[in-house]
Protein backbone atom coordinates (compact mmCIF):
# COMPACT_ATOMS: atom_id res chain seq x y z
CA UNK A 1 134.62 60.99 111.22
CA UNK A 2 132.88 60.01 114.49
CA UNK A 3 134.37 58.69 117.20
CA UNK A 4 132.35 58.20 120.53
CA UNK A 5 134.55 58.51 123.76
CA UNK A 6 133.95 58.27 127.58
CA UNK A 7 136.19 60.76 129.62
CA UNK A 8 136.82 62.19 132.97
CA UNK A 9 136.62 65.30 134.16
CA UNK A 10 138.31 66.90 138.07
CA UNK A 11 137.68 69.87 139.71
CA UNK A 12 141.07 71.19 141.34
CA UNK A 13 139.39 73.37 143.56
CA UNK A 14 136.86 71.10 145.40
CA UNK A 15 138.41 67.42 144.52
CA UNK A 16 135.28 66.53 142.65
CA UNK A 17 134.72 64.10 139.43
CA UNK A 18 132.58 64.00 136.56
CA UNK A 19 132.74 60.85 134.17
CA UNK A 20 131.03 61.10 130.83
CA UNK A 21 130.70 60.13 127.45
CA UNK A 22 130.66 61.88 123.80
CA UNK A 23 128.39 60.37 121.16
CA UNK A 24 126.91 63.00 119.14
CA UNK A 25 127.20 62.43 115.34
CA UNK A 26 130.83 64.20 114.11
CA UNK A 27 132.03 63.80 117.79
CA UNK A 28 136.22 63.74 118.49
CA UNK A 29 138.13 63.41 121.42
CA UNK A 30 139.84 66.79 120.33
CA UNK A 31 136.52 68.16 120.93
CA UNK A 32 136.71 67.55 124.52
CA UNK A 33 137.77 71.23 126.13
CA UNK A 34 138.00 72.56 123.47
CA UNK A 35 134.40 72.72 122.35
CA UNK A 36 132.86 70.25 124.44
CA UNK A 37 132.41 71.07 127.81
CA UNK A 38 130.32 68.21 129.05
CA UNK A 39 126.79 68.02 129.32
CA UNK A 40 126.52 68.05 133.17
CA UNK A 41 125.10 71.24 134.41
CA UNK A 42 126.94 71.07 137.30
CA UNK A 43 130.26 71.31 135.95
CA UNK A 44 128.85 74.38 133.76
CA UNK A 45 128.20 75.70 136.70
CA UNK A 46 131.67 75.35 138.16
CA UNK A 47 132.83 76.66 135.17
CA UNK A 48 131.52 79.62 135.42
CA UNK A 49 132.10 80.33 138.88
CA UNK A 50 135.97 78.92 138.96
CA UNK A 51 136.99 79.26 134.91
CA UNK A 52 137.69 76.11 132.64
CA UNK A 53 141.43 76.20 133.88
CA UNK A 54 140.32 74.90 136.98
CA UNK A 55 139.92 71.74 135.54
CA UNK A 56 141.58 68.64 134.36
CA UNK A 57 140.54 66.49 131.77
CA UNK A 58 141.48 63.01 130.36
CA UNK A 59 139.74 61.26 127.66
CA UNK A 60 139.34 57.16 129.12
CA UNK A 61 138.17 55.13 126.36
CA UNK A 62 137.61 55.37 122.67
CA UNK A 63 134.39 53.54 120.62
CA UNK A 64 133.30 52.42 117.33
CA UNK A 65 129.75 52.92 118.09
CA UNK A 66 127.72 55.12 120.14
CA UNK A 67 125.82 52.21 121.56
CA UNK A 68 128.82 50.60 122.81
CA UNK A 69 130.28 53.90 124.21
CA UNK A 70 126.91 54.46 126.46
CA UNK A 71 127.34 50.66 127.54
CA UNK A 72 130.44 51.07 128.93
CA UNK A 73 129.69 54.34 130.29
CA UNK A 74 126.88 53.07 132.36
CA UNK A 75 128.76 49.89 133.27
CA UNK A 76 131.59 52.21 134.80
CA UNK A 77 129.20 54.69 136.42
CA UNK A 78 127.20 51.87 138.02
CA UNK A 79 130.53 49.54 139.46
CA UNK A 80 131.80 52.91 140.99
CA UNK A 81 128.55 53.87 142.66
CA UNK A 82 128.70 57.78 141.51
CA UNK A 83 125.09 58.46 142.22
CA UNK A 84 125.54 57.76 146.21
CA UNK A 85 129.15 59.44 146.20
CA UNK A 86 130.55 62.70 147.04
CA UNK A 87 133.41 63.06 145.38
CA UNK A 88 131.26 62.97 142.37
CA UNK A 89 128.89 65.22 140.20
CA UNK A 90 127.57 63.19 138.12
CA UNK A 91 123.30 62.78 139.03
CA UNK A 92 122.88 59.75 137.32
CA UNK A 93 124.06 56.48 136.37
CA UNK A 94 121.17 55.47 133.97
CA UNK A 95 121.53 53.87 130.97
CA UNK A 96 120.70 56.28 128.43
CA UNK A 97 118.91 54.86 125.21
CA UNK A 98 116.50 55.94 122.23
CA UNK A 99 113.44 56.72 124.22
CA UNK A 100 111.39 55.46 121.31
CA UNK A 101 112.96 51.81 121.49
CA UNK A 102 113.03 52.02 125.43
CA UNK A 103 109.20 52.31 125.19
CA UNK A 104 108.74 49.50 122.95
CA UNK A 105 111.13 47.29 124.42
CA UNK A 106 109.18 47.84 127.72
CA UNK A 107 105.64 47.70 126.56
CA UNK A 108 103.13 45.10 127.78
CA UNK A 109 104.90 42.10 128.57
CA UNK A 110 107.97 43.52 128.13
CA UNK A 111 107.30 45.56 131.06
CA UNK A 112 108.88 44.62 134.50
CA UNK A 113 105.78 45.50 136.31
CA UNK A 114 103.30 43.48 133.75
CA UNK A 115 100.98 42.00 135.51
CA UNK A 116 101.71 42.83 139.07
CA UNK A 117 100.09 45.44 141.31
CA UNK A 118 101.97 47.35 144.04
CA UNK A 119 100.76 47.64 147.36
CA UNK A 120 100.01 51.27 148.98
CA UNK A 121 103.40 50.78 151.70
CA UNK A 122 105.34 49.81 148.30
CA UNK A 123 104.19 52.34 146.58
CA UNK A 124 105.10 55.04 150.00
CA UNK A 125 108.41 53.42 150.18
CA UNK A 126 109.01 54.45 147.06
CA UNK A 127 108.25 57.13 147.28
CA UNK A 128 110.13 57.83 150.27
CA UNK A 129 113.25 56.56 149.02
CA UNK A 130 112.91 58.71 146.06
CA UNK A 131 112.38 61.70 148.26
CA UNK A 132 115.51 61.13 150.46
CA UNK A 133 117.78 60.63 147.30
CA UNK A 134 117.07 64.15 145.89
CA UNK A 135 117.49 65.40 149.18
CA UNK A 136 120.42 64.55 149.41
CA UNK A 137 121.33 65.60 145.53
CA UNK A 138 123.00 69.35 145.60
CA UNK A 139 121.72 71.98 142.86
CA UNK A 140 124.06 73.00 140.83
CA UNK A 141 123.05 76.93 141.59
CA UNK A 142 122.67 76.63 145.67
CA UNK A 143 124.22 79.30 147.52
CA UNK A 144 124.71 80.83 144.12
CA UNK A 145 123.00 84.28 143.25
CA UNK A 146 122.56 85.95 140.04
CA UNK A 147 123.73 89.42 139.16
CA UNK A 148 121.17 92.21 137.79
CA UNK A 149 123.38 92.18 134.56
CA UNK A 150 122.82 88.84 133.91
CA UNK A 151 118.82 88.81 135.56
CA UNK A 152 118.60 91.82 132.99
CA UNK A 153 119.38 89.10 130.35
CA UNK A 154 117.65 86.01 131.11
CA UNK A 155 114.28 88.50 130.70
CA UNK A 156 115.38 89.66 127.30
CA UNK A 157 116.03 86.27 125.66
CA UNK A 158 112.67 85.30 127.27
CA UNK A 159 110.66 87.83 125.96
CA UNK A 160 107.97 87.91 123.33
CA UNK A 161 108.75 85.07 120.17
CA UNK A 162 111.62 83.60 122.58
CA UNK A 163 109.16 82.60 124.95
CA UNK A 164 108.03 79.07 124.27
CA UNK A 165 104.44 80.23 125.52
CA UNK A 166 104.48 83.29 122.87
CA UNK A 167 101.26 83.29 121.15
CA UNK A 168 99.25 80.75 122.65
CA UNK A 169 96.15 81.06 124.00
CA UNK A 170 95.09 79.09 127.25
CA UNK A 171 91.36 78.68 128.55
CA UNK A 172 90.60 79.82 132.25
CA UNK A 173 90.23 75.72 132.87
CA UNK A 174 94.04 75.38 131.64
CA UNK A 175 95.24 78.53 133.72
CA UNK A 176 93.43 77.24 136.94
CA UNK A 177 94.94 73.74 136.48
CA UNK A 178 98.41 75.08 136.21
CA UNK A 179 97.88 77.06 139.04
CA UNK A 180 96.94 74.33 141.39
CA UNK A 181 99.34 72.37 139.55
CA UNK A 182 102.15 74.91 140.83
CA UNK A 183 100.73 75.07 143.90
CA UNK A 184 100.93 71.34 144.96
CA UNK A 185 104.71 71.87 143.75
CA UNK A 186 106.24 74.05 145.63
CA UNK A 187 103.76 72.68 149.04
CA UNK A 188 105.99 69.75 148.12
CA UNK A 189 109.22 71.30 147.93
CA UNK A 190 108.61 72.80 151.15
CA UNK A 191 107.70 69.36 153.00
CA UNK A 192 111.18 68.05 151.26
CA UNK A 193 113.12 70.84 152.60
């Protein structure tokens, strides 16, 4: 039996929060800490570094319907303004729906934007609001650095068929491209930082 649920989750140690929602098919609030540990990689994180004990848990709200459940979580997450608080890890307050239907729904006319074009300041100040949102936005793995033991493993599960590039074959045109690609990345990253 499924039953969707919103819940929140606090961090003892640092006084941080992490509201969410469960609607995976066969989902149970029983499953929450026990073999649901969120899907925020944050709190993974956390978990690693300070143990699951170090949190607290509380299931909120119980759904018939997955739709409904991702309503309500996105109505909570917007009224309390998580994205632009502290005390919070969660990194968005989106409303998360079938991307296949979102597209549809928005296509053509359906589109906000239909029909209108955007001048080159709206376009920079979006740009630039963008830009001073993730700076602001803490990775889950700063200040954090990896043992050999565990470097040692991320290169063995990534080797040869586990690699999602194993086996195919790019032109010089496609390894260029990438390159630049890569390039213009990280000059970015720099310029944010």
């Amino acid at each position: 039996m499924t039953i969707p649920f919103t819940y929140l989750v606090k961090h003892i140690p640092t006084n941080r929060y992490y509201y969410g929602v469960k609607i995976k098919k066969g989902c149970h609030p029983y499953d929450l800490w026990t073999k649901y540990f969120t899907s925020s990689k944050k709190v993974k994180g956390l978990i690693r570094r300070y143990g699951k004990k170090s949190f607290v848990f509380e299931i909120r709200k119980t759904f018939k319907t997955p739709q409904e459940a991702l309503n309500w979580e996105n109505k909570v997450l917007r009224r309390m303004k998580v994205i632009h608080r502290d005390d919070f890890l969660n990194q968005s307050d989106n409303l998360r729906v079938n991307p296949v239907l979102l597209s549809k729904t928005r296509m053509g006319k359906g589109n906000p934007m239909y029909g209108k074009k955007m001048t080159k300041e709206h376009k920079e100040k979006i740009k630039n609001s963008l830009i001073k949102r993730y700076k602001k936005m803490e990775h889950h793995t700063k200040g954090r650095k990896h043992t050999p033991k565990f470097l040692k493993f991320l290169s063995k599960i990534n080797k040869g068929k586990n690699n999602r590039m194993y086996g195919v074959k790019m032109s010089k045109e496609s390894r260029k491209k990438m390159s630049i690609a890569k390039y213009k990345y990280y000059e970015r990253m720099r310029k944010v930082a």
